[in-house]
N, C-alpha and C. Protein backbone atom coordinates (compact mmCIF):
# COMPACT_ATOMS: atom_id res chain seq x y z
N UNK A 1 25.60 -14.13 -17.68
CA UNK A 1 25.56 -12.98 -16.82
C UNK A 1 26.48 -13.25 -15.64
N UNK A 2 27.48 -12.42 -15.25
CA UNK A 2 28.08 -12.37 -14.08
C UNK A 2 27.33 -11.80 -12.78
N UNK A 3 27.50 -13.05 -12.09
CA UNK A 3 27.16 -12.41 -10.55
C UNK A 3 27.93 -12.52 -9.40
N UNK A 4 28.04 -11.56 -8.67
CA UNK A 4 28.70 -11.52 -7.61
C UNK A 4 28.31 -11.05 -6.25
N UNK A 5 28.54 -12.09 -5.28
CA UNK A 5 27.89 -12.43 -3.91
C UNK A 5 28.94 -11.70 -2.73
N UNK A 6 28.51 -10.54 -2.24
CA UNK A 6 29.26 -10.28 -1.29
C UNK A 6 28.55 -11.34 0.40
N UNK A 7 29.85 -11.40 1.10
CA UNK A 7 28.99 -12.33 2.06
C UNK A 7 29.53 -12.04 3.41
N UNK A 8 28.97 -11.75 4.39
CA UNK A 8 29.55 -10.70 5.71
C UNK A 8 30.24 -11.97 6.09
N UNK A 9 31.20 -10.80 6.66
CA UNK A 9 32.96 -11.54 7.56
C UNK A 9 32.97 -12.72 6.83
N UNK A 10 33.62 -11.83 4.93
CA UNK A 10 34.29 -12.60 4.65
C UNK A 10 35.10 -12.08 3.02
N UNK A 11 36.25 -11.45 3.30
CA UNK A 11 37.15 -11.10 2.96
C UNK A 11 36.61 -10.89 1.12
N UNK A 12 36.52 -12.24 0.68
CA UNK A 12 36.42 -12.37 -0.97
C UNK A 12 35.02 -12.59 -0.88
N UNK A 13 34.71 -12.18 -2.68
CA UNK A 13 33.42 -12.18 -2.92
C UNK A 13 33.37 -13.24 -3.58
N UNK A 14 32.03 -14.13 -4.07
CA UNK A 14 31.56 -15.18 -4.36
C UNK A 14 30.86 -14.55 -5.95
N UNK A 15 31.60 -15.30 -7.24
CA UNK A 15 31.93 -14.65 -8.53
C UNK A 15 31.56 -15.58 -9.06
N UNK A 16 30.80 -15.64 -10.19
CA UNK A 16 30.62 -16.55 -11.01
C UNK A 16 29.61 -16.10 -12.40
N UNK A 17 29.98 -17.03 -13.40
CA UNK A 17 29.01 -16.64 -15.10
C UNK A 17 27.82 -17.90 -15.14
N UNK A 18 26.79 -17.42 -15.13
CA UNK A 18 25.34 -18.22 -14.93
C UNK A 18 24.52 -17.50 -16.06
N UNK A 19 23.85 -18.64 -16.78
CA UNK A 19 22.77 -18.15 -17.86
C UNK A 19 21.68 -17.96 -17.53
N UNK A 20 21.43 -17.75 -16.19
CA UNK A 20 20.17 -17.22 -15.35
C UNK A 20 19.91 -16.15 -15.85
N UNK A 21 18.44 -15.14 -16.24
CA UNK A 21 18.88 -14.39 -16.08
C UNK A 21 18.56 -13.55 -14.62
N UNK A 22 18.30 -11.99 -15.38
CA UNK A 22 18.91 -11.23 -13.76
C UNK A 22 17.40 -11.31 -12.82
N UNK A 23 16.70 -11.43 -13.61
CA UNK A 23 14.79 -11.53 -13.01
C UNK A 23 15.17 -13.09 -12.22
N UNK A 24 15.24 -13.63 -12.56
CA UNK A 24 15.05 -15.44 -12.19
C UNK A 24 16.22 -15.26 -10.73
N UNK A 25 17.48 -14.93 -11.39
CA UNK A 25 18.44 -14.52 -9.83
C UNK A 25 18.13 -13.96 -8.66
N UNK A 26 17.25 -12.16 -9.15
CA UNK A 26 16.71 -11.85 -8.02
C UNK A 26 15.47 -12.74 -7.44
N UNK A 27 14.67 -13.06 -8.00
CA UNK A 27 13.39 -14.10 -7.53
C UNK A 27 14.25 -14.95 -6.44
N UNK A 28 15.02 -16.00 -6.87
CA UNK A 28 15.55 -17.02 -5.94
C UNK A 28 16.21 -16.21 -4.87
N UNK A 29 16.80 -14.92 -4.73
CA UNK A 29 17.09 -14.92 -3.71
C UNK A 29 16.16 -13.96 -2.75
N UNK A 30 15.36 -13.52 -3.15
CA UNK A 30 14.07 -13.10 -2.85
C UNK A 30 13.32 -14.25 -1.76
N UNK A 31 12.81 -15.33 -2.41
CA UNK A 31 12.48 -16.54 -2.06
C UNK A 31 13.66 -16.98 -0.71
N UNK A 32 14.77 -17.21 -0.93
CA UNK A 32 15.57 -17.13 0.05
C UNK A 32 15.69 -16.47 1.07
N UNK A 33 15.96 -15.01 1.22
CA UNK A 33 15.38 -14.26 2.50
C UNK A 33 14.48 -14.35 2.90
N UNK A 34 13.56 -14.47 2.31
CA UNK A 34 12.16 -14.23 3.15
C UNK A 34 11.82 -15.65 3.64
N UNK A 35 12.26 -17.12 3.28
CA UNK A 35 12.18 -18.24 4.36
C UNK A 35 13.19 -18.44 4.61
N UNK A 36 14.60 -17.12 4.64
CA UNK A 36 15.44 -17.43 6.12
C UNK A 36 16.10 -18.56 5.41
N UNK A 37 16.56 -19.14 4.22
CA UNK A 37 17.12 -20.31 3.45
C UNK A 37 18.39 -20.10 2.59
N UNK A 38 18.53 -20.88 1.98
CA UNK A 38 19.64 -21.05 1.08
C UNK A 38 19.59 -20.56 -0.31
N UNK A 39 20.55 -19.63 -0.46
CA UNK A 39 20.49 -19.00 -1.72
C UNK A 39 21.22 -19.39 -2.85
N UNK A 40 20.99 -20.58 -3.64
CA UNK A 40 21.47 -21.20 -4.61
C UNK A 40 21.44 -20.76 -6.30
N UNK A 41 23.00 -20.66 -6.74
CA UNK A 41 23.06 -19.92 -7.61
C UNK A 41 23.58 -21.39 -8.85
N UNK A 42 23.54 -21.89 -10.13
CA UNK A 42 24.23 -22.83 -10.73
C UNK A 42 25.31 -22.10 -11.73
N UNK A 43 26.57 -21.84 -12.28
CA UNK A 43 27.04 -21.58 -12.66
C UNK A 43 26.94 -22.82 -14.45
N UNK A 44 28.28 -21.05 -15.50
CA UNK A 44 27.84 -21.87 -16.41
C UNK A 44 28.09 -23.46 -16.70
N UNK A 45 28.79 -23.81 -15.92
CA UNK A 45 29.24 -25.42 -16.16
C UNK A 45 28.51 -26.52 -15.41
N UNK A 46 27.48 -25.95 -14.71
CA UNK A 46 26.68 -27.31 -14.57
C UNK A 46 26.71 -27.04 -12.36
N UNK A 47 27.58 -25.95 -12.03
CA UNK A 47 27.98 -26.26 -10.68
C UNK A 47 27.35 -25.34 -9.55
N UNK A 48 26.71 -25.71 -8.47
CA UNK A 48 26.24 -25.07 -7.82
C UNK A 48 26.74 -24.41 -6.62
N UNK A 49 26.17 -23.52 -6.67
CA UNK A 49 26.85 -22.77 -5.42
C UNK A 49 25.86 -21.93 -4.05
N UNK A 50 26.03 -22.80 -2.53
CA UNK A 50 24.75 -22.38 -1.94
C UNK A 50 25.50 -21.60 -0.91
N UNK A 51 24.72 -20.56 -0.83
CA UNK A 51 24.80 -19.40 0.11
C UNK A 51 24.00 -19.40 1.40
N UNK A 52 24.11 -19.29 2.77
CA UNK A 52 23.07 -19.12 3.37
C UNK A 52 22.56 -17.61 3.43
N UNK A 53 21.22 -17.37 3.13
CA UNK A 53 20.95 -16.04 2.86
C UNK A 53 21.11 -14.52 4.20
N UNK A 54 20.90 -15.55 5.21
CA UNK A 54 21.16 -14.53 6.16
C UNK A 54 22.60 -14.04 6.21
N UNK A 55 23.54 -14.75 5.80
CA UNK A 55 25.15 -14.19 5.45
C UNK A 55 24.89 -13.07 4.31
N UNK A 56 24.23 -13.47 3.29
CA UNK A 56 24.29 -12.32 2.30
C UNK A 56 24.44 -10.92 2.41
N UNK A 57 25.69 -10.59 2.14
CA UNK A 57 25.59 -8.90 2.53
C UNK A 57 24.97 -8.13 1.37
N UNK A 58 25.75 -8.12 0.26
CA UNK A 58 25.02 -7.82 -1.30
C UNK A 58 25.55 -8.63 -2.63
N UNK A 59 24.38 -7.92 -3.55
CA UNK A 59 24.63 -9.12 -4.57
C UNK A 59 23.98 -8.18 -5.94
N UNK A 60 25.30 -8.62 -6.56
CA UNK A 60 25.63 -7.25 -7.78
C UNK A 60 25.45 -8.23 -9.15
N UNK A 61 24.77 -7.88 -9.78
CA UNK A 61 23.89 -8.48 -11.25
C UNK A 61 24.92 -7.99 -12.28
N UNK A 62 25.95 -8.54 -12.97
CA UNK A 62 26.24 -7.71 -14.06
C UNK A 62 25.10 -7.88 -15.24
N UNK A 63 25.37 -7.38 -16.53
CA UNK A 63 24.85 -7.09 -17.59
C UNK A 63 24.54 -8.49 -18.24
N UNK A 64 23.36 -8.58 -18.64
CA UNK A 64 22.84 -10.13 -19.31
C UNK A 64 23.39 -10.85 -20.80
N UNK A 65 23.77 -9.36 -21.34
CA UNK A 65 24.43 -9.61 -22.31
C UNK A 65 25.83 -9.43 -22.64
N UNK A 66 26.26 -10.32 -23.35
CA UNK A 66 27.81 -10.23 -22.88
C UNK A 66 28.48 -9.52 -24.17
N UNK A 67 29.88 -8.55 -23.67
CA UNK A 67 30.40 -8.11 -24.91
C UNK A 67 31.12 -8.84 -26.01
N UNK A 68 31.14 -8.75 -27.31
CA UNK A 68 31.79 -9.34 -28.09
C UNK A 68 33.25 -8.91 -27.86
N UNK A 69 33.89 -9.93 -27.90
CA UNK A 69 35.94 -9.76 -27.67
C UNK A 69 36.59 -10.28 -28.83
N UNK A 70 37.45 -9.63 -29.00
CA UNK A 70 38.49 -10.17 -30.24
C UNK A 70 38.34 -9.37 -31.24
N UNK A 71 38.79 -9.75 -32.47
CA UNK A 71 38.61 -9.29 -33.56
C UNK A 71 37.40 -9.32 -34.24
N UNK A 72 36.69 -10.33 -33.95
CA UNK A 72 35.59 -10.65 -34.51
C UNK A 72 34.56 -9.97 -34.59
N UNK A 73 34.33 -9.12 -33.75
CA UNK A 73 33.81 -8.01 -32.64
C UNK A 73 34.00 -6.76 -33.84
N UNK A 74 34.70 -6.55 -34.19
CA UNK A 74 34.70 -5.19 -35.27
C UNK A 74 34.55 -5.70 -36.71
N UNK A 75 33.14 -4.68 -36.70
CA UNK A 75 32.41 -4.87 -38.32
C UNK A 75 33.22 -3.97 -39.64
N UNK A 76 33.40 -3.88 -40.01
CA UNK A 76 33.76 -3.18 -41.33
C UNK A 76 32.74 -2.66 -42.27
């Protein structure tokens, strides 16, 4: 699932593919605002990425399932 972290006064957004899904993402950052903490996301390769939540401006969930690409992708 792609997520993407908008984060006040600050130009680019914070992008990344995590096998979280979108329930477990919102929870942690749920948990995060409300004790005023760090909003930690792990991406798919193992790497983390911490936000402080009071920066968080918004934070956009793409789709959990991902599209098939290529050729492979069309059935006959």
């Amino acid at each position: 699932m792609e997520v993407k972290v908008g984060i006040s006064h600050v130009q680019r957004e914070v992008s990344l593919e995590t096998k979280a899904t979108a329930a477990s993402v919102e929870e942690a950052l749920g948990v995060a605002l409300k004790d005023n903490g760090v909003f930690t996301l792990t991406d798919d390769k193992g790497r983390k990425v911490l936000i402080p939540a009071a920066q968080i401006a918004y934070v956009d969930l793409g789709s959990e399932h991902a599209r098939p690409v290529g050729f492979g992708a069309v059935s006959a």
